[in-house]
PDB file of N, CA and C in Angstrom:
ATOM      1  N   UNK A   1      80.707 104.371 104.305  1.00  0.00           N
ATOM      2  CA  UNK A   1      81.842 103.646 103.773  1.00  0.00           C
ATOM      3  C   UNK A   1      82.998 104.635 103.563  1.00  0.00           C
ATOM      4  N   UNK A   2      83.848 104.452 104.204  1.00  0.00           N
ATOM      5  CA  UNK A   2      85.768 105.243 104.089  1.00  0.00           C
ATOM      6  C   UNK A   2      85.502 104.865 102.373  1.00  0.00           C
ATOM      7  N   UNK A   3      86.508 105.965 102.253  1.00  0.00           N
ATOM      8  CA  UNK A   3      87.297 105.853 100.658  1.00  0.00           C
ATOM      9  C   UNK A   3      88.217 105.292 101.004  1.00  0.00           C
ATOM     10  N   UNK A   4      89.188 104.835  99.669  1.00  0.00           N
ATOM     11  CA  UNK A   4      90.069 104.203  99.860  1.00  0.00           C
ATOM     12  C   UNK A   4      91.262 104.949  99.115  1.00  0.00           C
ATOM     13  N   UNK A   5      92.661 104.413  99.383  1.00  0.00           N
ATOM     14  CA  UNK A   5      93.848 105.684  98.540  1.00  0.00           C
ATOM     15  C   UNK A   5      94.795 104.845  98.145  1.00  0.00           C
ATOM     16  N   UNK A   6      95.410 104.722  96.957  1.00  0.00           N
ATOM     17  CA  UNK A   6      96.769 105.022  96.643  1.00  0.00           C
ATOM     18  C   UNK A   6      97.857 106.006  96.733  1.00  0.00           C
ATOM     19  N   UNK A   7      98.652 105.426  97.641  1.00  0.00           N
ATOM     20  CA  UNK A   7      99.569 106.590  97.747  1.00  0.00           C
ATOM     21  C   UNK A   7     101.037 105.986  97.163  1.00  0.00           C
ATOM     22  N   UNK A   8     101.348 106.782  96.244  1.00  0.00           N
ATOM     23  CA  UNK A   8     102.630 106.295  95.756  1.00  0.00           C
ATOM     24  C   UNK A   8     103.392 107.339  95.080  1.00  0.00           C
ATOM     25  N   UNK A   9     105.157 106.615  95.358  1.00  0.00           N
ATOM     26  CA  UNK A   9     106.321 107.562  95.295  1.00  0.00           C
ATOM     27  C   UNK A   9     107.137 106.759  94.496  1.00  0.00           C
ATOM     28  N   UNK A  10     107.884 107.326  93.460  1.00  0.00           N
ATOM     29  CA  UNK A  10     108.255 106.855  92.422  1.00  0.00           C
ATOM     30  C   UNK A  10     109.613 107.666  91.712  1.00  0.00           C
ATOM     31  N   UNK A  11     110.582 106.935  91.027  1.00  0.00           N
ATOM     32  CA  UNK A  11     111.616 107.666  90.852  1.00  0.00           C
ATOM     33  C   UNK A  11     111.361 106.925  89.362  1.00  0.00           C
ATOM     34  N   UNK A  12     111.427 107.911  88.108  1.00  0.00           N
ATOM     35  CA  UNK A  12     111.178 107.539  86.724  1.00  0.00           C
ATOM     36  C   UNK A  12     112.742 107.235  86.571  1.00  0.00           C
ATOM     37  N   UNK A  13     113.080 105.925  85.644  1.00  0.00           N
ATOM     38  CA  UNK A  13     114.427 106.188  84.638  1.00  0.00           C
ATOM     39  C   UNK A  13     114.536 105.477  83.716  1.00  0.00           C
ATOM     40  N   UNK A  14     112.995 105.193  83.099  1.00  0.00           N
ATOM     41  CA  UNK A  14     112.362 105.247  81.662  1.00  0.00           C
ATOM     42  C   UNK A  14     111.371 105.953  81.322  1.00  0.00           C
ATOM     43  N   UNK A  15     111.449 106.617  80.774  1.00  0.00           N
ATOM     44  CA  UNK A  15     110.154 107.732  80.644  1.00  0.00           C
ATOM     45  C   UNK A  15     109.345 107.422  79.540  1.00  0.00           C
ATOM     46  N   UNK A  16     110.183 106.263  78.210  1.00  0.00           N
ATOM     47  CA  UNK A  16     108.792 105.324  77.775  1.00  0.00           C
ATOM     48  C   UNK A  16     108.419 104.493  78.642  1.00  0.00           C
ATOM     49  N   UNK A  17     108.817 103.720  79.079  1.00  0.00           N
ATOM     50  CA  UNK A  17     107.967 103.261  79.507  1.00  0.00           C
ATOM     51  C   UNK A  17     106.793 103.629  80.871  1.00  0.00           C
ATOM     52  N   UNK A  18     107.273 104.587  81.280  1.00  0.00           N
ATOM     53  CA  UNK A  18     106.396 105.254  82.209  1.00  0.00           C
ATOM     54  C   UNK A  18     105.176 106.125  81.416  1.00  0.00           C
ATOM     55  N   UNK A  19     105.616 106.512  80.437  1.00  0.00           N
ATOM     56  CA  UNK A  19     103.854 106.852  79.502  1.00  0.00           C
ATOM     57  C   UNK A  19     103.200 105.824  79.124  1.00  0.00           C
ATOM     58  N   UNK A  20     104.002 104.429  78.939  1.00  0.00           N
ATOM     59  CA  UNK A  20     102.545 103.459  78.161  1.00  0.00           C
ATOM     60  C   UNK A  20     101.940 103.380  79.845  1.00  0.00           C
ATOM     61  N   UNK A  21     102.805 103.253  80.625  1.00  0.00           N
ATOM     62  CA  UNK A  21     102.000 103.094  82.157  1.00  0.00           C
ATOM     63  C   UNK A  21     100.886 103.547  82.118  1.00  0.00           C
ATOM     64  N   UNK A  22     101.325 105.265  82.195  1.00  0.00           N
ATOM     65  CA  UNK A  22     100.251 106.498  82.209  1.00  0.00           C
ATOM     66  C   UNK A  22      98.947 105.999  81.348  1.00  0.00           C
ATOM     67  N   UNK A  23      99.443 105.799  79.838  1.00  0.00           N
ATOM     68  CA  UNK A  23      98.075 105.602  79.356  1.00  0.00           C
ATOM     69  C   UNK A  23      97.499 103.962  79.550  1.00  0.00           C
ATOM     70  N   UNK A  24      97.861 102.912  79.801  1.00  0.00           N
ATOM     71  CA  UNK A  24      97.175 101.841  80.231  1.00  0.00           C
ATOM     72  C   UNK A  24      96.946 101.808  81.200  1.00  0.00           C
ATOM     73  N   UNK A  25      97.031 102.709  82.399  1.00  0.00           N
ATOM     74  CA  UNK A  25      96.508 102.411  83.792  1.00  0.00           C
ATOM     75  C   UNK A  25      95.062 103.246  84.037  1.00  0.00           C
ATOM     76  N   UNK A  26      95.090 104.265  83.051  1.00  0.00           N
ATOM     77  CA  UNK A  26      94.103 105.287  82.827  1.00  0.00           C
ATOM     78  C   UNK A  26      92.603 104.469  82.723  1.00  0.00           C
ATOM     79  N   UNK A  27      92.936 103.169  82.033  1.00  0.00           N
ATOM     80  CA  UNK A  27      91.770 102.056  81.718  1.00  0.00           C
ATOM     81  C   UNK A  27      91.229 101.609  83.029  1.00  0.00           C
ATOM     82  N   UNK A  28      91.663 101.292  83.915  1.00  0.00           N
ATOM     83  CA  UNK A  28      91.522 100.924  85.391  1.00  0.00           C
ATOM     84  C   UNK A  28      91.175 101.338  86.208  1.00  0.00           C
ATOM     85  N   UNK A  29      91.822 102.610  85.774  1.00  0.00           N
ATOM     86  CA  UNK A  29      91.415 103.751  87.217  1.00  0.00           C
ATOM     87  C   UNK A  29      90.069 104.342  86.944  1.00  0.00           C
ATOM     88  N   UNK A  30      89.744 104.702  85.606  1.00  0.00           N
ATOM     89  CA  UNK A  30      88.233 105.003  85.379  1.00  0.00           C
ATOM     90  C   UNK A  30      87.374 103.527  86.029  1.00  0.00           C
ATOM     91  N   UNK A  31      87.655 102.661  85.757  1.00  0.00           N
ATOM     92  CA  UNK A  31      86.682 101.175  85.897  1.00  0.00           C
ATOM     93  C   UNK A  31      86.455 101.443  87.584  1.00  0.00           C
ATOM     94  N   UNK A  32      87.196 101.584  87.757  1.00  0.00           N
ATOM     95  CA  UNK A  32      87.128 101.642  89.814  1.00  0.00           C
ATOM     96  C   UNK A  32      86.932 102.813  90.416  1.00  0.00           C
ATOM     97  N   UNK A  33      86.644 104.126  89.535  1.00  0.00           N
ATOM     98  CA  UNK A  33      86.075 105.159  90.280  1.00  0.00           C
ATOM     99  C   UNK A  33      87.206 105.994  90.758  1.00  0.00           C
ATOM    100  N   UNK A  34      89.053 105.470  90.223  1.00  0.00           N
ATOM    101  CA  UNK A  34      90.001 106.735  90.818  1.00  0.00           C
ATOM    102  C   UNK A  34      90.095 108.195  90.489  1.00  0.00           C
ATOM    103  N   UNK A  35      90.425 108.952  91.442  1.00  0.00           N
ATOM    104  CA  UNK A  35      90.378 109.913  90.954  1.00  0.00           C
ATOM    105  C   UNK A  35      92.115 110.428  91.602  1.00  0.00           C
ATOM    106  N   UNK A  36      92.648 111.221  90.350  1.00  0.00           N
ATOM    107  CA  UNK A  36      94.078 111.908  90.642  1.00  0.00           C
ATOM    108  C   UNK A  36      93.374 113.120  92.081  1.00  0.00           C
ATOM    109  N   UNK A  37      94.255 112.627  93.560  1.00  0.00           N
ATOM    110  CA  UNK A  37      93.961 114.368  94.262  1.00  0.00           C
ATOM    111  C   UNK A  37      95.401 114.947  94.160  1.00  0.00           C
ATOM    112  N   UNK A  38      96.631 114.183  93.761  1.00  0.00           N
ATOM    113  CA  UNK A  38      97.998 114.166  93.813  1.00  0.00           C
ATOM    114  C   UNK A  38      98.835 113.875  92.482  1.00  0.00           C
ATOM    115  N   UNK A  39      99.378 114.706  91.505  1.00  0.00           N
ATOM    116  CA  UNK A  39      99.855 113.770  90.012  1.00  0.00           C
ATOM    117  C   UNK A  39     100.829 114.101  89.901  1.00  0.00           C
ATOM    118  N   UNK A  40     101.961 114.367  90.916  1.00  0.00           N
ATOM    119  CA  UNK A  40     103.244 114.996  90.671  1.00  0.00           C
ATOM    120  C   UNK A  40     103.145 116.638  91.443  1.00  0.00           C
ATOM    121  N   UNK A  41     104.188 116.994  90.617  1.00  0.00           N
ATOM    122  CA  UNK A  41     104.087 118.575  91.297  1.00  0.00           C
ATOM    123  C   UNK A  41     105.141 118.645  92.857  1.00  0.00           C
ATOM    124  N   UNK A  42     105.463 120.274  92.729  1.00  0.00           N
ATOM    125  CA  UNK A  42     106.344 120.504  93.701  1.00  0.00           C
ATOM    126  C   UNK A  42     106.001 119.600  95.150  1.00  0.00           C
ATOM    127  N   UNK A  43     107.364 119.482  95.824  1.00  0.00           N
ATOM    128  CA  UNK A  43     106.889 118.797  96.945  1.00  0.00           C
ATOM    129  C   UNK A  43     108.435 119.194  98.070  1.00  0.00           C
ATOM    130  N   UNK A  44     107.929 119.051  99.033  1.00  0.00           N
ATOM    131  CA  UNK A  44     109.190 119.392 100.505  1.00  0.00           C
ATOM    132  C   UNK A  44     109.498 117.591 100.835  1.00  0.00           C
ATOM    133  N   UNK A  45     110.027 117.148 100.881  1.00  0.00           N
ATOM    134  CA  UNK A  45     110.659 116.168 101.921  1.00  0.00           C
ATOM    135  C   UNK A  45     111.149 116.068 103.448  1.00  0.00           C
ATOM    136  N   UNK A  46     110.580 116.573 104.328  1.00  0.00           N
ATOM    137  CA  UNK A  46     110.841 117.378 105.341  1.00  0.00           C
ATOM    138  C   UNK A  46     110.985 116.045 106.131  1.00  0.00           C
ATOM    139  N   UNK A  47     111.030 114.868 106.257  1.00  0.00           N
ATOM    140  CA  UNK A  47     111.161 113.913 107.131  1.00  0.00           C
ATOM    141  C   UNK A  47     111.772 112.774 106.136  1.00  0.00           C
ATOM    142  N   UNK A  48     112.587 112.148 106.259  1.00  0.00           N
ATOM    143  CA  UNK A  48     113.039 110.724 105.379  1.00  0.00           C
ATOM    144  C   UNK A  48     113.572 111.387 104.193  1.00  0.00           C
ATOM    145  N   UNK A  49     113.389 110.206 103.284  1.00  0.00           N
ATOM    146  CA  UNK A  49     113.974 110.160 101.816  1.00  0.00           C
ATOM    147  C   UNK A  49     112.574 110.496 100.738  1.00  0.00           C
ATOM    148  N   UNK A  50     112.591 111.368 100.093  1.00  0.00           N
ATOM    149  CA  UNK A  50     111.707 111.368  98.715  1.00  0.00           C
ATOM    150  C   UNK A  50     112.469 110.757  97.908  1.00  0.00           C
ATOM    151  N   UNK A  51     111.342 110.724  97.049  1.00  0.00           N
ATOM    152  CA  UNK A  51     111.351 110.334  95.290  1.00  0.00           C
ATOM    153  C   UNK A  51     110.869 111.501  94.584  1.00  0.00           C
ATOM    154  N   UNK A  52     111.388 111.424  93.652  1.00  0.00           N
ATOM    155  CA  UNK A  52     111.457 112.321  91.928  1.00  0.00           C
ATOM    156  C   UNK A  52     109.291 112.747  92.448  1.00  0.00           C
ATOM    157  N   UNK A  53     108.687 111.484  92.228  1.00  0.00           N
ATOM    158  CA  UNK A  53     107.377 111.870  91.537  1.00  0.00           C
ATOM    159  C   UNK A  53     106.391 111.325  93.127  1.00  0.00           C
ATOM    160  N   UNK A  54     105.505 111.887  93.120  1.00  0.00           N
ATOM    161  CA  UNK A  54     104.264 111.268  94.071  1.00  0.00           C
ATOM    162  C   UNK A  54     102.628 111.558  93.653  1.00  0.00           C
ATOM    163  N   UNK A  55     102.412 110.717  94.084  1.00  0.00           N
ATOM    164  CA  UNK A  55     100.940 110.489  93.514  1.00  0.00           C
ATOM    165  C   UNK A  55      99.891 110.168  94.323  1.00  0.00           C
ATOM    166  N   UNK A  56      98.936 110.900  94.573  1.00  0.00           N
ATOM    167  CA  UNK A  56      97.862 109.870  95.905  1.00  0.00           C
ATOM    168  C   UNK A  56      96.490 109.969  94.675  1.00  0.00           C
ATOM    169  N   UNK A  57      95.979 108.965  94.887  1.00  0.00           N
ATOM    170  CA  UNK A  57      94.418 108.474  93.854  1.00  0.00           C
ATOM    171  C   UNK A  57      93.486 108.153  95.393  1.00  0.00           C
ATOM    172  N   UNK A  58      92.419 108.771  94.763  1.00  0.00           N
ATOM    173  CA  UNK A  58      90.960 108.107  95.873  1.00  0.00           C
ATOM    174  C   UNK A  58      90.622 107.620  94.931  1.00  0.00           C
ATOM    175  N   UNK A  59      89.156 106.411  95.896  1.00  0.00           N
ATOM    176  CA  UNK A  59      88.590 105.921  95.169  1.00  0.00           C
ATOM    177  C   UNK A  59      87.372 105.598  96.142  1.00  0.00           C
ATOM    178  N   UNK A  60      86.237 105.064  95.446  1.00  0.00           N
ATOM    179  CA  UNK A  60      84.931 105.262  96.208  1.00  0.00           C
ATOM    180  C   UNK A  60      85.001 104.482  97.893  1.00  0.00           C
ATOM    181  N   UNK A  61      85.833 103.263  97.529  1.00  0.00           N
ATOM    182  CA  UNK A  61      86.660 102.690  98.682  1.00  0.00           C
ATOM    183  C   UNK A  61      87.500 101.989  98.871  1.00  0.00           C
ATOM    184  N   UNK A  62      87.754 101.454  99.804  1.00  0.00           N
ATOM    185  CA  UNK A  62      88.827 100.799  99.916  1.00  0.00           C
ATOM    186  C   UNK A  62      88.746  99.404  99.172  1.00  0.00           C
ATOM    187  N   UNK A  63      87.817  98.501  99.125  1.00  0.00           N
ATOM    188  CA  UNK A  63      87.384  97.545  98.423  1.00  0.00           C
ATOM    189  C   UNK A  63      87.727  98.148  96.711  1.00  0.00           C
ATOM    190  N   UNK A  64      87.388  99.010  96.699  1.00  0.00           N
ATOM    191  CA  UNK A  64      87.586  99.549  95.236  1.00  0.00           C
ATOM    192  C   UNK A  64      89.274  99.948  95.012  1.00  0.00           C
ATOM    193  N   UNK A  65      89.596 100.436  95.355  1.00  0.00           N
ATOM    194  CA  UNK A  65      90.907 100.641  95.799  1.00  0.00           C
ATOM    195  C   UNK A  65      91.693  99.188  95.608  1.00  0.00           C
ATOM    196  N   UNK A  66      91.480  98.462  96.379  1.00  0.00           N
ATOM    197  CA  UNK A  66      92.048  97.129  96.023  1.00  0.00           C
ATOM    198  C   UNK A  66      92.219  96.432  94.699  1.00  0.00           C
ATOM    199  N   UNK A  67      90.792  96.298  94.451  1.00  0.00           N
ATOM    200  CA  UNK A  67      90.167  95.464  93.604  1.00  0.00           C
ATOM    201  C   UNK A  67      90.584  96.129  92.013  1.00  0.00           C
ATOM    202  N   UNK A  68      90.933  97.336  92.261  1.00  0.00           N
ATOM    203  CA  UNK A  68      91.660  97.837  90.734  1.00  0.00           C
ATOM    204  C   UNK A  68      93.228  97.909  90.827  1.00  0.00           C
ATOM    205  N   UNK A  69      94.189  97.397  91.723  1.00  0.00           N
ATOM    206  CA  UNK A  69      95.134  96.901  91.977  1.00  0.00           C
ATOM    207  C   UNK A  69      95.066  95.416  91.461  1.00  0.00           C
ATOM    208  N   UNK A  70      94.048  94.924  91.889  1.00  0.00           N
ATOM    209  CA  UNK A  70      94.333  93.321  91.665  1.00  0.00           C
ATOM    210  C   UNK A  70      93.643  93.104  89.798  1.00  0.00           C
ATOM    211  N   UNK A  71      92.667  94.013  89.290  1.00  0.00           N
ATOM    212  CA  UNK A  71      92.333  93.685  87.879  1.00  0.00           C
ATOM    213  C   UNK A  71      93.118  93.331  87.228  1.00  0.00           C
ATOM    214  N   UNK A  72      92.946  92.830  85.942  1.00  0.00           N
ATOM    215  CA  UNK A  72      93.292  92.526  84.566  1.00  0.00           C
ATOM    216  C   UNK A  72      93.797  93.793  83.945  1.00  0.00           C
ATOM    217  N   UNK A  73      93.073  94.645  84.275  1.00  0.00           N
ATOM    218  CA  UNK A  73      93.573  95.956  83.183  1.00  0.00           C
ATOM    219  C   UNK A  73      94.801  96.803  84.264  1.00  0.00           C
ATOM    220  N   UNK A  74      94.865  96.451  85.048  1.00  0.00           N
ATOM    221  CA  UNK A  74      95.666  97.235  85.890  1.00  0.00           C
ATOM    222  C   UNK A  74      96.921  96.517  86.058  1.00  0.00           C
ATOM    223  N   UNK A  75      97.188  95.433  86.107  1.00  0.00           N
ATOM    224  CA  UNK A  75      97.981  94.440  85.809  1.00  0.00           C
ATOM    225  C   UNK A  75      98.529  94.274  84.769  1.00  0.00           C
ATOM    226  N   UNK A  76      98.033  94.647  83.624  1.00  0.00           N
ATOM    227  CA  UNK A  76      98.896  94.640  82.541  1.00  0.00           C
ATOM    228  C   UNK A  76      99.440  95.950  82.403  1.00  0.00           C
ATOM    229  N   UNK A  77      98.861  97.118  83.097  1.00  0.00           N
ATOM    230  CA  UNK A  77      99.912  98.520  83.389  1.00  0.00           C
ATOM    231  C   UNK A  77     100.685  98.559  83.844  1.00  0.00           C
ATOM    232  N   UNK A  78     100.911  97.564  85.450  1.00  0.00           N
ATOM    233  CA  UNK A  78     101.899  97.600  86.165  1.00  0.00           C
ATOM    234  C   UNK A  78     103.225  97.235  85.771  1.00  0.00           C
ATOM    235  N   UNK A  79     103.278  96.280  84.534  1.00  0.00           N
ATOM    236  CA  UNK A  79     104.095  95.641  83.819  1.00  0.00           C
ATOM    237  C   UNK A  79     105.431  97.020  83.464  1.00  0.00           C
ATOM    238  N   UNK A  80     104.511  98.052  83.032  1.00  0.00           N
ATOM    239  CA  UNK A  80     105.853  98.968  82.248  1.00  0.00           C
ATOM    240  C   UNK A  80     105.766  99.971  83.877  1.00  0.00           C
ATOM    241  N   UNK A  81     105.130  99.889  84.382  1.00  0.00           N
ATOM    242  CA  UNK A  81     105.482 100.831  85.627  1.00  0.00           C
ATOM    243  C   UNK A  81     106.569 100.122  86.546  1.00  0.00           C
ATOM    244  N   UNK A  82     106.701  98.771  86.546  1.00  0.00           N
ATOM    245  CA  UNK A  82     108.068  98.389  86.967  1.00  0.00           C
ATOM    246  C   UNK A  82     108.983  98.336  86.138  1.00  0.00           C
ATOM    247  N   UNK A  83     108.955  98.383  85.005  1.00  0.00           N
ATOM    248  CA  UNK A  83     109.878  98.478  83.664  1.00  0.00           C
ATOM    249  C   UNK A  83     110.802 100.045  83.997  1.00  0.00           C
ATOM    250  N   UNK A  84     110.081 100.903  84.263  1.00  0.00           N
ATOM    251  CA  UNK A  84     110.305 102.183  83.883  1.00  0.00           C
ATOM    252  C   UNK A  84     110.405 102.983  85.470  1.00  0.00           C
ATOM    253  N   UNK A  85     109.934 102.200  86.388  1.00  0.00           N
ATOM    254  CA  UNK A  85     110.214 103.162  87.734  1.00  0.00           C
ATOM    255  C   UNK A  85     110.641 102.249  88.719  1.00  0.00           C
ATOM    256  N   UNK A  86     111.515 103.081  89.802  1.00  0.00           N
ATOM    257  CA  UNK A  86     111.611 102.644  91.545  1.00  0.00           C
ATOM    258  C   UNK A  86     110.349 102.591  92.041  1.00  0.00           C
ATOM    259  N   UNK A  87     109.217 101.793  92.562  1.00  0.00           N
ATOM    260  CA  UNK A  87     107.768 102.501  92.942  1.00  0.00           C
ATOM    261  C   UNK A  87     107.701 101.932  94.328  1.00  0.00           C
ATOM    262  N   UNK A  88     106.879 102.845  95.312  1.00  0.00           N
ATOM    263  CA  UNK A  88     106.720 102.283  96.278  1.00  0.00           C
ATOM    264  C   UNK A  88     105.023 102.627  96.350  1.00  0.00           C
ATOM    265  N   UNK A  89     104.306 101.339  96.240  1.00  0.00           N
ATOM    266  CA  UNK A  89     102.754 101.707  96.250  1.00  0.00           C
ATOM    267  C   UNK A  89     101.805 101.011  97.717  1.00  0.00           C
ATOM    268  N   UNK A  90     101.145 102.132  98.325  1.00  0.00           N
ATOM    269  CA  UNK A  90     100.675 101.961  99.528  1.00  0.00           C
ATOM    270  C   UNK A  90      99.129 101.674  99.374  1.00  0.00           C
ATOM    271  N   UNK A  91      98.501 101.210  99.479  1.00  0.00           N
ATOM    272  CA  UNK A  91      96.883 101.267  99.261  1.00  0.00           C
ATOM    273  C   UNK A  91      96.250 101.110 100.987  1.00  0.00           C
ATOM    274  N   UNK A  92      95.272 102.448 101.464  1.00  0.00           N
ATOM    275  CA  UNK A  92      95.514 102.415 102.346  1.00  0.00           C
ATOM    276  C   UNK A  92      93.401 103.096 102.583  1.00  0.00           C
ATOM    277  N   UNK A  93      93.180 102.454 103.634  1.00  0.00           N
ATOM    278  CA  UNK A  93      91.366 102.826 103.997  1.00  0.00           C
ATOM    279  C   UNK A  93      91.406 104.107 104.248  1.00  0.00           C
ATOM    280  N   UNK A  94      90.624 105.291 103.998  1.00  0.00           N
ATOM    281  CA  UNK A  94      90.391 106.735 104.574  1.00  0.00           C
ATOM    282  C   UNK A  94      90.001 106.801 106.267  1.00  0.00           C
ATOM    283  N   UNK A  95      89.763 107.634 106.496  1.00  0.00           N
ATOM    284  CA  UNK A  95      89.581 107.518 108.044  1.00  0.00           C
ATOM    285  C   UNK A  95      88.256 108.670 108.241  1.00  0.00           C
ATOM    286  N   UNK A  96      87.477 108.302 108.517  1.00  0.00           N
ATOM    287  CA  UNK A  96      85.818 109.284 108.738  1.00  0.00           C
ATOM    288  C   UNK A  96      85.806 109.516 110.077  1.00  0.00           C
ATOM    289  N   UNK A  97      86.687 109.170 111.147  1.00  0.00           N
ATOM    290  CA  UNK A  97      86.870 109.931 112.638  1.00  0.00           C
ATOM    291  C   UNK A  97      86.312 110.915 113.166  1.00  0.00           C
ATOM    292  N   UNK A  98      86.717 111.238 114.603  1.00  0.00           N
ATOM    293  CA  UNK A  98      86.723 112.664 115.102  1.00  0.00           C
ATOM    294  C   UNK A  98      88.168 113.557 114.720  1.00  0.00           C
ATOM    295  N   UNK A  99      87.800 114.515 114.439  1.00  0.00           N
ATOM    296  CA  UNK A  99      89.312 115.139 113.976  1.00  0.00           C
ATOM    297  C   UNK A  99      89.778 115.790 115.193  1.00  0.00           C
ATOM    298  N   UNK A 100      91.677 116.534 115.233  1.00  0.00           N
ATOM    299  CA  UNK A 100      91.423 117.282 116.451  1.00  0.00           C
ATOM    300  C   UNK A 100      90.933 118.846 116.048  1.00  0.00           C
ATOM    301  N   UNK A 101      90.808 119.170 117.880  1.00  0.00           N
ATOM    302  CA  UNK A 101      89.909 120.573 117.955  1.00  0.00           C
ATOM    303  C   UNK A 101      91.075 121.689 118.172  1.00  0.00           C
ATOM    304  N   UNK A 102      91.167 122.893 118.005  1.00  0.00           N
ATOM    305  CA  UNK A 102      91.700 123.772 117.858  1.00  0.00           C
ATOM    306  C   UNK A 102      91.929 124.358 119.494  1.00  0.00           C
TER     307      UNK A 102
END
């Protein structure tokens, strides 16, 4: 089974309300197995337009991945994360392939 990802880019211009985010989404993301591989931090923009903040979360999969997007507890986070940010959120399957060869 692929993991599954959130990938999301975000420009803060409430920063309360982007902490109750932080701490009510924290409820969700444990329930579904996310884990932070991405929580901000320096970044290049080397193609297109960035945002201020980026974030990528795994999770055991993509089904899982979803399914804590669509919860109750995650849903009532999203509330101040549109309150408080520009967000653009991608939820997207991992890929277990052939990689290329050198």
């Amino acid at each position: 089974m692929v993991k599954g990802y959130w990938i999301a880019r975000l420009n803060i211009h409430d920063q309360i309300a982007y902490e109750e985010y932080r701490k009510r989404n924290a409820i969700a993301f444990s329930r579904f197995g996310g884990k932070f591989l991405v929580r901000g931090g320096p970044f290049h923009a080397v193609v297109g337009e960035g945002r201020q903040h980026n974030v990528v979360i795994e999770f055991p999969s993509h089904d899982a991945a979803i399914a804590c997007y669509r919860s109750p507890e995650y849903q009532d986070a999203i509330q101040y994360l549109k309150a408080g940010c520009e967000v653009d959120l991608v939820i997207i399957g991992g890929y277990d392939g052939p990689q290329p060869e050198p």
